[in-house]
N, C-alpha and C. Protein backbone atom coordinates (compact mmCIF):
# COMPACT_ATOMS: atom_id res chain seq x y z
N UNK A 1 -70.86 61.96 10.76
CA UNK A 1 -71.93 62.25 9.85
C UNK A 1 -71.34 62.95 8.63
N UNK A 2 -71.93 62.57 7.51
CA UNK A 2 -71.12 63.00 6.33
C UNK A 2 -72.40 64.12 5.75
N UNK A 3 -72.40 65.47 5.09
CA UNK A 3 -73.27 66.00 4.86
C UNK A 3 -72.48 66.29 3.25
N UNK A 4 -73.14 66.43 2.16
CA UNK A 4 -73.40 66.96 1.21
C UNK A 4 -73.22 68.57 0.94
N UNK A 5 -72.13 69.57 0.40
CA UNK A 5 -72.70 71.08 0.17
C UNK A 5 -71.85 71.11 -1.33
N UNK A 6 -72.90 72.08 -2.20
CA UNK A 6 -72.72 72.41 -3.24
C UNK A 6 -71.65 73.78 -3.12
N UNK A 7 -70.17 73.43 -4.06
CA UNK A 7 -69.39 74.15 -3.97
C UNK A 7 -69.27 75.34 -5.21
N UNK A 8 -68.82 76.34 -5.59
CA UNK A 8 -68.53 77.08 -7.00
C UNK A 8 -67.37 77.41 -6.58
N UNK A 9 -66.63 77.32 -7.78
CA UNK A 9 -64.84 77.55 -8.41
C UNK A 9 -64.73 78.05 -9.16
N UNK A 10 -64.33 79.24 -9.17
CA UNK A 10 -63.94 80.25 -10.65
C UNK A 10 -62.53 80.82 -10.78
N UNK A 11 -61.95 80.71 -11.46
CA UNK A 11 -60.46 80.98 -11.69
C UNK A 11 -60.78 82.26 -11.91
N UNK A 12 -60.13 83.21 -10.93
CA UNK A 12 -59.81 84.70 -11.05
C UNK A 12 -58.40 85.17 -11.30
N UNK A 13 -57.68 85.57 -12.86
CA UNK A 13 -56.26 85.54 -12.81
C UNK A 13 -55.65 84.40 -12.66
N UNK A 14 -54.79 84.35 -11.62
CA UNK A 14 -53.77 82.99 -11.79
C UNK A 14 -54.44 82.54 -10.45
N UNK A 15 -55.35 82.75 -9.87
CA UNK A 15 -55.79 81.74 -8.68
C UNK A 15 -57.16 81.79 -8.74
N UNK A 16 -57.63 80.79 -8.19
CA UNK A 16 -58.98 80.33 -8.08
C UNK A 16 -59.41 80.61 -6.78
N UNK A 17 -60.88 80.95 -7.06
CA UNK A 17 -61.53 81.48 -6.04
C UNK A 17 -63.31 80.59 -5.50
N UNK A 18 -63.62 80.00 -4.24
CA UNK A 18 -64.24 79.46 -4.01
C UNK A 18 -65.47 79.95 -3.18
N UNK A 19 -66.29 78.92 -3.06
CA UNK A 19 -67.74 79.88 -2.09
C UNK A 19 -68.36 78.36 -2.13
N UNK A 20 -69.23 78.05 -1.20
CA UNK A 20 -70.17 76.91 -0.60
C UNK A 20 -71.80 77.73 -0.63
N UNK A 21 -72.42 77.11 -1.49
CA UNK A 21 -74.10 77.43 -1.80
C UNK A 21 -74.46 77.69 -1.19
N UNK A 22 -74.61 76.16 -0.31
CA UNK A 22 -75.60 76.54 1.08
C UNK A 22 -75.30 77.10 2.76
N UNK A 23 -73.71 77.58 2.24
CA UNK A 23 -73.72 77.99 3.32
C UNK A 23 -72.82 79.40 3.69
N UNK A 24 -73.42 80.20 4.39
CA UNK A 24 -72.86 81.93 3.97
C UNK A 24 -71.78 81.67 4.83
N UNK A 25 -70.67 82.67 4.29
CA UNK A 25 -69.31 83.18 4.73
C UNK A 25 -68.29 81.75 4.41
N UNK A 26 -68.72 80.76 4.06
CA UNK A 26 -67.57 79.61 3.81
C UNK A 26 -67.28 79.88 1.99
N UNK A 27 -66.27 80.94 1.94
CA UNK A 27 -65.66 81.41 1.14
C UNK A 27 -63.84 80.67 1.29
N UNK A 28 -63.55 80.88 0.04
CA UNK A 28 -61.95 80.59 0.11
C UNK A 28 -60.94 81.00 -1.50
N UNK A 29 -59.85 80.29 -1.08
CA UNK A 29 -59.03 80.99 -2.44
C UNK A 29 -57.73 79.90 -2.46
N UNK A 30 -57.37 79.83 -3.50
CA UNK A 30 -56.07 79.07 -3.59
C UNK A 30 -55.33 79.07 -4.87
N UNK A 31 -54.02 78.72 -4.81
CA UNK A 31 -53.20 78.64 -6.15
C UNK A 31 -53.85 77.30 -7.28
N UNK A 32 -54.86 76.03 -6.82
CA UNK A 32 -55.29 75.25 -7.66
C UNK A 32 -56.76 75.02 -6.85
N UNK A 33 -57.64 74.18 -7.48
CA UNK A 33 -58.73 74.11 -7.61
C UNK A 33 -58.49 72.43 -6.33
N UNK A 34 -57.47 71.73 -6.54
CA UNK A 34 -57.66 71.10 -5.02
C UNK A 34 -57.09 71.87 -4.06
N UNK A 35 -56.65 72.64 -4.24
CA UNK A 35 -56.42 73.97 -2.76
C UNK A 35 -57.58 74.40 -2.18
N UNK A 36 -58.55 74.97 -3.08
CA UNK A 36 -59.72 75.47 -2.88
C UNK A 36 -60.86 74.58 -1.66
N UNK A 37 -60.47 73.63 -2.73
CA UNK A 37 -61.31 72.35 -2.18
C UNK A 37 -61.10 71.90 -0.42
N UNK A 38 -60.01 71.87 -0.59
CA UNK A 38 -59.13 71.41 0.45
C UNK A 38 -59.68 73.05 1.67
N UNK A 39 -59.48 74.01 1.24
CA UNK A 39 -59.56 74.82 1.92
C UNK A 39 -61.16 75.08 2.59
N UNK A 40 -62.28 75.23 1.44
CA UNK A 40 -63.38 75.37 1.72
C UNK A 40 -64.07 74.10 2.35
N UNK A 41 -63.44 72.38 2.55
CA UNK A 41 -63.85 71.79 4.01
C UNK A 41 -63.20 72.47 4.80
N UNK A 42 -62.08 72.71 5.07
CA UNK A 42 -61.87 73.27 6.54
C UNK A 42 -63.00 74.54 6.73
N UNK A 43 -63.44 75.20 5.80
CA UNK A 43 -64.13 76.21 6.19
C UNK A 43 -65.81 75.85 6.72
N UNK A 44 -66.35 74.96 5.95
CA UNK A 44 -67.47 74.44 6.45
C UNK A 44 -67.22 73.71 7.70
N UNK A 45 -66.22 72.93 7.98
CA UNK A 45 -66.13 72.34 9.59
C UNK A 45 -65.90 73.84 10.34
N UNK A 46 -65.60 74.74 10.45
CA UNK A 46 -65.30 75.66 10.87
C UNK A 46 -66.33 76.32 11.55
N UNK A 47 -67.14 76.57 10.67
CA UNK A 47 -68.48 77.34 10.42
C UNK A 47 -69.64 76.81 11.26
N UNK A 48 -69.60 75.26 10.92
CA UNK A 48 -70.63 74.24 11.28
C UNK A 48 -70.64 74.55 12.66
N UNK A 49 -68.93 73.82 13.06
CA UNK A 49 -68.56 74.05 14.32
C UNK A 49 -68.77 74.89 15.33
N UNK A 50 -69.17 76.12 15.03
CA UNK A 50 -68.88 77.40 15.47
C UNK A 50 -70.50 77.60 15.59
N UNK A 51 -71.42 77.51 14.60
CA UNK A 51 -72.85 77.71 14.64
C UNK A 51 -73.30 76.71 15.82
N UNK A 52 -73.30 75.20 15.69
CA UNK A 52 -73.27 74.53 16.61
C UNK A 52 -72.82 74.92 18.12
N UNK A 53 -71.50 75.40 18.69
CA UNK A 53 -71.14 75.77 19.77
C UNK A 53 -72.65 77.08 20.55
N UNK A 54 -72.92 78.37 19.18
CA UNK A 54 -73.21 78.91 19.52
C UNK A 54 -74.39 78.82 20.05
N UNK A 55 -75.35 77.55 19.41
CA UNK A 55 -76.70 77.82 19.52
C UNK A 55 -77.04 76.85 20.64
N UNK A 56 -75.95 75.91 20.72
CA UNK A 56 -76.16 75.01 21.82
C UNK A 56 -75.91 75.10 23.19
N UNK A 57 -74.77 76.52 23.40
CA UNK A 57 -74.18 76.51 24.45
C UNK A 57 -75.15 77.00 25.69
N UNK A 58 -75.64 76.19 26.70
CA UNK A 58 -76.21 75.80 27.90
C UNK A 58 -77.71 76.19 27.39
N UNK A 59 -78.19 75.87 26.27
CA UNK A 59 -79.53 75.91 26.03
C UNK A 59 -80.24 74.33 26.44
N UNK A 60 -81.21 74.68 26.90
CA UNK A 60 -81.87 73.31 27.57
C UNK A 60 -82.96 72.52 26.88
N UNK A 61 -83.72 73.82 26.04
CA UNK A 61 -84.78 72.92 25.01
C UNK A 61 -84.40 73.74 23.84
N UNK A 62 -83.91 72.43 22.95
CA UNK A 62 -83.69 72.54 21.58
C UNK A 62 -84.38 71.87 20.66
N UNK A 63 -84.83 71.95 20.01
CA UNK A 63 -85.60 71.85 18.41
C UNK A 63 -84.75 71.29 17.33
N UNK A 64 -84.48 70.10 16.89
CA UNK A 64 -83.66 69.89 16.16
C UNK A 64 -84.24 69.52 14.67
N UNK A 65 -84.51 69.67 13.61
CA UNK A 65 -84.90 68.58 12.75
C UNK A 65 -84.89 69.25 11.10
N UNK A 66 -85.10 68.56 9.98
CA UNK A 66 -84.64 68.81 8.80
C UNK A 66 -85.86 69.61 7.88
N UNK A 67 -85.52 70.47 7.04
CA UNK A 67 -86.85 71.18 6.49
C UNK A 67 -86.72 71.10 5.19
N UNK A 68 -87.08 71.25 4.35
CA UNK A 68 -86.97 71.18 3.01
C UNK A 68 -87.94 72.66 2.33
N UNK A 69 -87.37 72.91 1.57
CA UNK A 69 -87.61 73.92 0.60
C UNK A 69 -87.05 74.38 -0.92
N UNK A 70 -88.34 74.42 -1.51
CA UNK A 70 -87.98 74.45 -2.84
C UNK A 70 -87.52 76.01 -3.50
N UNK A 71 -86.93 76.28 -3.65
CA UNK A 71 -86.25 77.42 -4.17
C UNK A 71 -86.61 78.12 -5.52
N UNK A 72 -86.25 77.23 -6.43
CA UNK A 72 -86.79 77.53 -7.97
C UNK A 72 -88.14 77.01 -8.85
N UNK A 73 -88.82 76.87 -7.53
CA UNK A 73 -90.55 76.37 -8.57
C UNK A 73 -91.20 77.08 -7.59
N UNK A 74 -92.64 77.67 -7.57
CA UNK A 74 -93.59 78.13 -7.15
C UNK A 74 -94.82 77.30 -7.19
């Protein structure tokens, strides 16, 4: 499954520094901007991975499904 996340890259000094929108703590850093890149998927498989293990492990009824919400309109 291929998912979509909005990334930000800002050059701090001589290295660049990264963060994923929608998803907290998948932060990263690197000497170039495909470092970053490169770094912050491993961090979202990481993350995903890890949320997944936690919420699934020997739970028997799970709730799975997609929600939508608008953020910047009222």
């Amino acid at each position: 499954m291929k998912v979509n996340y909005t990334i930000v890259i800002v050059k701090s000094g001589k290295w660049f520094a990264g963060y994923v929108k929608e998803l907290s703590g998948a932060n990263s850093q690197g000497k170039t901007i495909k470092e970053v890149k490169h770094n912050l998927k491993e961090a979202i498989k990481l993350i995903v991975k890890s949320n997944y293990k936690h919420f699934i492990n020997g739970e028997k009824s799970l709730l799975e499904e997609r929600i939508a919400v608008n953020l910047w309109k009222e």
